[in-house]
C-alpha atoms as a PDB file:
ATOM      1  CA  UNK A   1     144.920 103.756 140.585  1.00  0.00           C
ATOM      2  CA  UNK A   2     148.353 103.463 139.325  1.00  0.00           C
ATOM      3  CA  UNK A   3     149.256 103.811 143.429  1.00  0.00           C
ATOM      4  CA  UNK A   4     146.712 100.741 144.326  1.00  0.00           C
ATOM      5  CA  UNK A   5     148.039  98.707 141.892  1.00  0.00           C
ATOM      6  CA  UNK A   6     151.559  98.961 142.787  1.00  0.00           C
ATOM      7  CA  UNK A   7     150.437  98.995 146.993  1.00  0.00           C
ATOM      8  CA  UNK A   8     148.544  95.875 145.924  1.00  0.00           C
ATOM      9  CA  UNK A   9     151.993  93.864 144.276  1.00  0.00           C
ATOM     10  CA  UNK A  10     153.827  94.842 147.180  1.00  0.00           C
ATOM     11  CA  UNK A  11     151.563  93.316 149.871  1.00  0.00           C
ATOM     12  CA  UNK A  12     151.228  89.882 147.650  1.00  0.00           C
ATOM     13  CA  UNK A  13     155.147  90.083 146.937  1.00  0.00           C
ATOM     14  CA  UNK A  14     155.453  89.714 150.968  1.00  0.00           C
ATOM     15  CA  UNK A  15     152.624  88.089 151.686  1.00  0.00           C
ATOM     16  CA  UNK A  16     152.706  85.446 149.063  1.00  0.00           C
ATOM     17  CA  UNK A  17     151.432  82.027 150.897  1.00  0.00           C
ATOM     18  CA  UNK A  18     149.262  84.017 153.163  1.00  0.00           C
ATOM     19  CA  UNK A  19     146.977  85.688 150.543  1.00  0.00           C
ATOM     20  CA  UNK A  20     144.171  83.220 148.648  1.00  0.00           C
ATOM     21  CA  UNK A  21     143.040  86.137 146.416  1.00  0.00           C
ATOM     22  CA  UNK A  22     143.365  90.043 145.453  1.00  0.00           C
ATOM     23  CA  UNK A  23     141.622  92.491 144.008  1.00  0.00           C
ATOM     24  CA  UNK A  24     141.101  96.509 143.471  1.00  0.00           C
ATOM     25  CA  UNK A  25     137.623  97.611 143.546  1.00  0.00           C
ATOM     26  CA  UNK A  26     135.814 100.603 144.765  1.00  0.00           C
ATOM     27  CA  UNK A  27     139.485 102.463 144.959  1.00  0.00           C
ATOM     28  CA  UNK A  28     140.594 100.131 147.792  1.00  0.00           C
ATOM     29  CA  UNK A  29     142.348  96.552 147.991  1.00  0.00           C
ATOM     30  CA  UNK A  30     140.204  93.431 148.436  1.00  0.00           C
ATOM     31  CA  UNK A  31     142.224  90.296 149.966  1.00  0.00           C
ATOM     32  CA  UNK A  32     140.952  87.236 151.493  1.00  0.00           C
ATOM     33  CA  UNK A  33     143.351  85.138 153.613  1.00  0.00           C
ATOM     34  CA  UNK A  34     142.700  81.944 155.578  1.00  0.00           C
ATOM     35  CA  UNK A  35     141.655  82.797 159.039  1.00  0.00           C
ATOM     36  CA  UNK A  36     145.006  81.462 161.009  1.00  0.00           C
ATOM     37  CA  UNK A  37     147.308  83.997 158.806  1.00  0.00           C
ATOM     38  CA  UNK A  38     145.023  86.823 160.270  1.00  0.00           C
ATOM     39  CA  UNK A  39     147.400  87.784 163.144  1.00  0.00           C
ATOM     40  CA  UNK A  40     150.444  87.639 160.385  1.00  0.00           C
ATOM     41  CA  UNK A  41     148.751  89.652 157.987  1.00  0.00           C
ATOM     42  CA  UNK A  42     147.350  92.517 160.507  1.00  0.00           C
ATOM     43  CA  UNK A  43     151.038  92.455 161.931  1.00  0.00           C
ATOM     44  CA  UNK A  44     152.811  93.436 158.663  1.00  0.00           C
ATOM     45  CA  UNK A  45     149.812  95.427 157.249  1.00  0.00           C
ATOM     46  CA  UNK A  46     150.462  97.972 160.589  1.00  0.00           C
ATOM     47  CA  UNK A  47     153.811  97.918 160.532  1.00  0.00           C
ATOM     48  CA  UNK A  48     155.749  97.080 157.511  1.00  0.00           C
ATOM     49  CA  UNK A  49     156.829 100.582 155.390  1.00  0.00           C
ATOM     50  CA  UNK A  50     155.572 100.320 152.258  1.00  0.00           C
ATOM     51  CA  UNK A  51     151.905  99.627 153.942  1.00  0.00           C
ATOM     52  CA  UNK A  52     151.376 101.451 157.244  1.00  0.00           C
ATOM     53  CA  UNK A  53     147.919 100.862 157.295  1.00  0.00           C
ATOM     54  CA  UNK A  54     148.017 101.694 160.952  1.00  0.00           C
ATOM     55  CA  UNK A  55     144.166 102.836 161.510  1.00  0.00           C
ATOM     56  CA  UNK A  56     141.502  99.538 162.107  1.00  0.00           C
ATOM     57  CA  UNK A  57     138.341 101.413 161.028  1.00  0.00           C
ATOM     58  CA  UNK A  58     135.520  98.435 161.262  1.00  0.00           C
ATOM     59  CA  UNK A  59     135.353  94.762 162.115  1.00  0.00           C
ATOM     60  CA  UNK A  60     132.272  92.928 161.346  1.00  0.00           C
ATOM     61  CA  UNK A  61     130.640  89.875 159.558  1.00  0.00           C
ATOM     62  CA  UNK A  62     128.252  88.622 157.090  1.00  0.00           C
ATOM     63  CA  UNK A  63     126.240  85.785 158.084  1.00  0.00           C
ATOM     64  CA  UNK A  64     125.802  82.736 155.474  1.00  0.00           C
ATOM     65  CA  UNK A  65     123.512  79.826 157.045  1.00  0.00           C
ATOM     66  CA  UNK A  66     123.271  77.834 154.377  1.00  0.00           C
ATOM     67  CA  UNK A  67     127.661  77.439 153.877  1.00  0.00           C
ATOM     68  CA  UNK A  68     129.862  75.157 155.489  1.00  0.00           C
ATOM     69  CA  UNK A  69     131.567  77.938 156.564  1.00  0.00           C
ATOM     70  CA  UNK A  70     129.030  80.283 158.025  1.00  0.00           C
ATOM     71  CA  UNK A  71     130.630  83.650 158.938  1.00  0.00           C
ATOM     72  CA  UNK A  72     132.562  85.717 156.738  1.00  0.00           C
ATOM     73  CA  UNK A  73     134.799  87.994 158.681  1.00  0.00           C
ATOM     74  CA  UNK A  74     135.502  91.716 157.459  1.00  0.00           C
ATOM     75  CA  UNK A  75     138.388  94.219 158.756  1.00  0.00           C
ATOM     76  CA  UNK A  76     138.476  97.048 156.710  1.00  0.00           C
ATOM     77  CA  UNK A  77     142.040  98.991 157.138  1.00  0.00           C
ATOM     78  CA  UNK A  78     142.967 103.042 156.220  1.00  0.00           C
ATOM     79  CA  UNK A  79     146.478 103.992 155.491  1.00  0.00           C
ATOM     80  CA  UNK A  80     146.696 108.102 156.010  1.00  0.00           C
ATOM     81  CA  UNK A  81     150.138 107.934 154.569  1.00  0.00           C
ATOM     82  CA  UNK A  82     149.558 106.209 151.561  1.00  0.00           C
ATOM     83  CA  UNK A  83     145.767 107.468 151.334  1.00  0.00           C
ATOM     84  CA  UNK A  84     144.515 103.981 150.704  1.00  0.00           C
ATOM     85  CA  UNK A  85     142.079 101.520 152.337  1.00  0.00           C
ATOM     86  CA  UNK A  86     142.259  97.871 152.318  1.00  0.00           C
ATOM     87  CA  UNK A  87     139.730  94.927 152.790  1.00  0.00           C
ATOM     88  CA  UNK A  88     140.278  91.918 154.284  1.00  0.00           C
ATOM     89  CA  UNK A  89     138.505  88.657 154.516  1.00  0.00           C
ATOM     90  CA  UNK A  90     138.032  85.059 155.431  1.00  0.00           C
ATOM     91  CA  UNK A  91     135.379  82.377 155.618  1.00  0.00           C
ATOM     92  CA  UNK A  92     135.006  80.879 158.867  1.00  0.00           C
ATOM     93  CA  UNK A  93     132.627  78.181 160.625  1.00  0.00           C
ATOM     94  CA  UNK A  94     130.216  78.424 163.141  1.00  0.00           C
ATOM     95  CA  UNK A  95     131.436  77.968 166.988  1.00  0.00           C
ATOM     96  CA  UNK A  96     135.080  78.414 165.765  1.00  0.00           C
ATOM     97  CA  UNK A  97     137.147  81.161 167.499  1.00  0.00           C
ATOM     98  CA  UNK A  98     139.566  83.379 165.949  1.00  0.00           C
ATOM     99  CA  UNK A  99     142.369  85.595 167.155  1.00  0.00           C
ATOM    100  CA  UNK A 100     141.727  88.644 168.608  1.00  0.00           C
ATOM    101  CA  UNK A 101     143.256  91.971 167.304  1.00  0.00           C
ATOM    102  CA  UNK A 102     143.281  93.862 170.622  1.00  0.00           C
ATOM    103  CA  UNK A 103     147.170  93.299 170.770  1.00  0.00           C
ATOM    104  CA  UNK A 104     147.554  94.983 167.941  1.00  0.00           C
ATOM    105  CA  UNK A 105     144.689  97.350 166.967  1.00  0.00           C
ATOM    106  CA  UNK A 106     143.301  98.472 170.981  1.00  0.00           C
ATOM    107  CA  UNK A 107     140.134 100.053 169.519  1.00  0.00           C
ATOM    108  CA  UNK A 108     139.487  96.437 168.226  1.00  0.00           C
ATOM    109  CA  UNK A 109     138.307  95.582 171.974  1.00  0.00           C
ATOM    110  CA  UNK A 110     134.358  97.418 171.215  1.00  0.00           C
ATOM    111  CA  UNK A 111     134.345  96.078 167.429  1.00  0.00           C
ATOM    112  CA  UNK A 112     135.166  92.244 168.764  1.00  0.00           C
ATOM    113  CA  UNK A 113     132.312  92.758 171.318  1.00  0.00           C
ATOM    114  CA  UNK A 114     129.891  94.152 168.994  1.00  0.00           C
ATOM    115  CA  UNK A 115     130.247  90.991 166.466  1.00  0.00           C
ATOM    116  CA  UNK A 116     130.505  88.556 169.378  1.00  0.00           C
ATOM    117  CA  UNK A 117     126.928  90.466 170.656  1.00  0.00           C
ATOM    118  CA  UNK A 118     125.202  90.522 166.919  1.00  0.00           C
ATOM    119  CA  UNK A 119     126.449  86.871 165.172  1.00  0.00           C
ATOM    120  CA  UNK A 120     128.122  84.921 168.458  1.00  0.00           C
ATOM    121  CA  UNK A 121     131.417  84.400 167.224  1.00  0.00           C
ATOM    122  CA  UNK A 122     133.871  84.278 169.973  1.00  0.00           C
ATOM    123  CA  UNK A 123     137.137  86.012 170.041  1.00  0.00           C
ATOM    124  CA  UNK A 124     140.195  84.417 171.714  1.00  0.00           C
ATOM    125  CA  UNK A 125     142.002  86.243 173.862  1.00  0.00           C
ATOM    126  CA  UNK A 126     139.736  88.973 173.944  1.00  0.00           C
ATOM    127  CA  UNK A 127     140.377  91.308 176.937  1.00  0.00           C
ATOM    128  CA  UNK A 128     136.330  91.744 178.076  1.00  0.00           C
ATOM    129  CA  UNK A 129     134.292  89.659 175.573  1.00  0.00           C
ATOM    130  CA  UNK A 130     130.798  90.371 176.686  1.00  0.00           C
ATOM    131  CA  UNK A 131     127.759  91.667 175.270  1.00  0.00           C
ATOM    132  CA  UNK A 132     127.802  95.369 174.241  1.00  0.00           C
ATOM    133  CA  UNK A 133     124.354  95.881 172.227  1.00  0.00           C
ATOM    134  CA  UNK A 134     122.224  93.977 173.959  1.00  0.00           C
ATOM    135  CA  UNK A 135     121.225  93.045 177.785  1.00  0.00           C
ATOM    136  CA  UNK A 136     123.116  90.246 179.560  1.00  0.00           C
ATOM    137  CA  UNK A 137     120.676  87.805 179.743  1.00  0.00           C
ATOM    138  CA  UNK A 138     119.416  88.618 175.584  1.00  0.00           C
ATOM    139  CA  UNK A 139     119.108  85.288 173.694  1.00  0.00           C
ATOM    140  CA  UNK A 140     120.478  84.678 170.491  1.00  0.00           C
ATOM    141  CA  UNK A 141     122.491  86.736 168.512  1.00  0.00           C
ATOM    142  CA  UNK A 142     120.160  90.023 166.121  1.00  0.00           C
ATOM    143  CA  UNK A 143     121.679  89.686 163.230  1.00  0.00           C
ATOM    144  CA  UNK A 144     122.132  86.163 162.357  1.00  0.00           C
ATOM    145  CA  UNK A 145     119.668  85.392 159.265  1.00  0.00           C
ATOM    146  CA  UNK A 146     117.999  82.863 161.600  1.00  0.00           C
ATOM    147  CA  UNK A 147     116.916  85.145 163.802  1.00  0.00           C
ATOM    148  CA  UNK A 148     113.362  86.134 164.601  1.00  0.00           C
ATOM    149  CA  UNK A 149     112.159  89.674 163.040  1.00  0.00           C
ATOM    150  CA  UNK A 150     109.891  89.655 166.211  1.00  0.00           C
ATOM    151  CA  UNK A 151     112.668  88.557 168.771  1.00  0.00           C
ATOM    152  CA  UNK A 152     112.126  85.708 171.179  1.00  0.00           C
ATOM    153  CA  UNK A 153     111.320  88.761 173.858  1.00  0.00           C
ATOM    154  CA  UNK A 154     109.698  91.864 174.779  1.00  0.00           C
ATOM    155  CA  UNK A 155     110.601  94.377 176.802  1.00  0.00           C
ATOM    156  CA  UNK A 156     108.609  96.547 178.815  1.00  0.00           C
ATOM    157  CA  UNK A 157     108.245  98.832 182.157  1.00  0.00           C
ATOM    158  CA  UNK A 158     105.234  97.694 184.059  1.00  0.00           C
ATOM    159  CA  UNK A 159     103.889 100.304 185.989  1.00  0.00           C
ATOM    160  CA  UNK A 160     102.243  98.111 188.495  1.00  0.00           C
ATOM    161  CA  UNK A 161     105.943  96.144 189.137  1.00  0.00           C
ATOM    162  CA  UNK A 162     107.651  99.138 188.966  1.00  0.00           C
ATOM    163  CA  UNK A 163     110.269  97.399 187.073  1.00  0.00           C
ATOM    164  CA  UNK A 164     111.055  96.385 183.350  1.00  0.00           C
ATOM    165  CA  UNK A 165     110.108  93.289 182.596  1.00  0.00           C
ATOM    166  CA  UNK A 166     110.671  90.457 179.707  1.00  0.00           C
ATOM    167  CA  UNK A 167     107.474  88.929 178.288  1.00  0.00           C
ATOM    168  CA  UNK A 168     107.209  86.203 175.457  1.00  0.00           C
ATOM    169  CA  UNK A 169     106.799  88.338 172.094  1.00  0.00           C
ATOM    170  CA  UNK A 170     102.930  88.015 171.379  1.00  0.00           C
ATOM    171  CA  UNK A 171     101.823  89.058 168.067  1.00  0.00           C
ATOM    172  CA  UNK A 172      97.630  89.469 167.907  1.00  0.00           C
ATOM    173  CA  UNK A 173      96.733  90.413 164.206  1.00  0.00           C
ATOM    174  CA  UNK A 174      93.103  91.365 163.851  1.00  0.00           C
ATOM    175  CA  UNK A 175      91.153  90.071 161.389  1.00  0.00           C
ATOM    176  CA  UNK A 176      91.159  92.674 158.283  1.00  0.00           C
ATOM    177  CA  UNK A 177      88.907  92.875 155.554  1.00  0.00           C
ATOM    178  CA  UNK A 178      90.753  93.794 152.224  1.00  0.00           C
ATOM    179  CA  UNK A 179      89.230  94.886 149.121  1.00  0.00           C
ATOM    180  CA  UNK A 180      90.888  93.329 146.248  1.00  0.00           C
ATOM    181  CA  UNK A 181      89.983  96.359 143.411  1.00  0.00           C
ATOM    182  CA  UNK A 182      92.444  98.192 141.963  1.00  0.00           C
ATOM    183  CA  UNK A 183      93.397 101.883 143.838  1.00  0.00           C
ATOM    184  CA  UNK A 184      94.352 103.467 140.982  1.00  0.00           C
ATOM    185  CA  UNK A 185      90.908 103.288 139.416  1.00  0.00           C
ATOM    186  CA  UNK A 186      89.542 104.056 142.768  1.00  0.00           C
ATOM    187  CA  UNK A 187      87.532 101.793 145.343  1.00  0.00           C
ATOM    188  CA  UNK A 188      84.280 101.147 145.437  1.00  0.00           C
ATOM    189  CA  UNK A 189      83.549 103.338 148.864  1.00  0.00           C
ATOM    190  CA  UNK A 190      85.251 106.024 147.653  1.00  0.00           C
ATOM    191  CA  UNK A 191      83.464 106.221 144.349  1.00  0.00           C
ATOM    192  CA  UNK A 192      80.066 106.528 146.514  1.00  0.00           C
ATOM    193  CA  UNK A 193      81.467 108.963 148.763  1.00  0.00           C
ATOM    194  CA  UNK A 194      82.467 111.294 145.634  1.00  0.00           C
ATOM    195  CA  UNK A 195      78.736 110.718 144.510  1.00  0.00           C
ATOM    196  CA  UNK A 196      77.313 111.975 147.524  1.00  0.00           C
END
C-alpha cells in the first residue's frame, strides 16, 4: 500500500494541473482528468520512469442519460514493473469526440471500435473506426441505457429466401391466466391432484 501511495504522489507531483482528483481503492490508483489532458496524461503514464505503466488493458464507458455530460470514459492501465494498476477517468458529452490512443497504445485500435460500436462515441483520429460487434447497417448503439431490451431488429435465415433477413422485432405475449395463491402453501390444482 505503502508503494501505491508513494506511486500515487509522484504522478500528482508531475501531473499537478492535469489531475481533478485521486484516489487508492481496490489496490490500484483512481484519477479523473478533464478529457483534453488525456493524450498528456497517457503520454507520461507510458513513458515517464517512476510510472511505466506501459500495458493499456481495457477502454470502455459508462453511460449516464440523465447528466450533462453523458459518457464517462474508463482506461484502466497495468504497470509489470511496479506491479500496480491505475484508473483513469473523465466525464464527457454526447456527440463530442476525443483523442484516440492508437498512437500511443496500438492495441487501443479494437477497444476504440468496440465503444464507438456499443455507446457511439467517436474517436478522432482513429485508424479504422467502424463497427466491430455488430453488423454494418445495426441501428443504435446496445449498450446505451436508452436502448431497447428487444432491439429495434430481428435477425433471421429464411429458408424460403435463402438469405438472412432483418424483420421489425415483434413481441406476441399470449394471454396467461395466473393464480394469485401463495406457492409455498401450495395451489389449489395441486392440492386436488395430491387428493386423488
Amino acid at each position: 500500500m505503502e508503494n501505491l501511495e508513494s506511486l500515487e504522489k509522484a504522478i500528482n507531483s508531475e501531473l499537478t494541473t492535469k489531475i481533478l482528483s485521486s484516489n487508492i481503492k481496490h489496490d490500484q490508483i483512481n484519477i479523473c482528468i478533464e478529457d483534453n489532458n488525456l493524450i498528456d496524461v497517457m503520454i507520461f503514464l507510458k513513458t515517464h520512469l517512476s510510472t511505466k505503466f506501459k500495458q493499456l488493458i481495457d477502454i470502455t464507458a459508462v453511460d449516464y442519460p440523465e447528466r450533462d455530460k453523458r459518457f464517462k470514459m474508463v482506461y484502466l492501465l497495468l504497470s509489470h514493473e511496479k506491479n500496480s494498476r491505475i484508473k483513469i477517468e473523465f466525464d464527457m458529452q454526447e456527440g463530442e469526440i476525443i483523442s484516440s490512443l492508437t498512437s500511443i497504445f496500438p492495441s487501443a485500435n479494437w477497444m476504440e471500435r468496440e465503444v464507438f460500436d456499443m455507446y457511439g462515441v467517436e474517436f478522432k483520429d482513429h485508424p479504422d473506426l467502424r463497427r466491430i460487434l455488430t453488423d454494418y447497417g445495426f441501428k443504435g448503439h446496445p449498450l446505451r441505457k436508452d436502448f431497447p431490451l428487444t432491439g429495434h431488429n430481428e435477425v433471421r435465415y429464411s429458408e424460403e429466401d435463402k438469405k438472412v433477413i432483418y424483420e421489425p422485432v415483434k413481441l406476441e405475449q399470449n394471454y396467461r391466466n395466473f393464480d394469485y395463491e401463495s406457492p409455498w402453501e401450495g395451489t389449489r390444482y395441486i392440492k386436488e391432484q395430491a387428493k386423488k
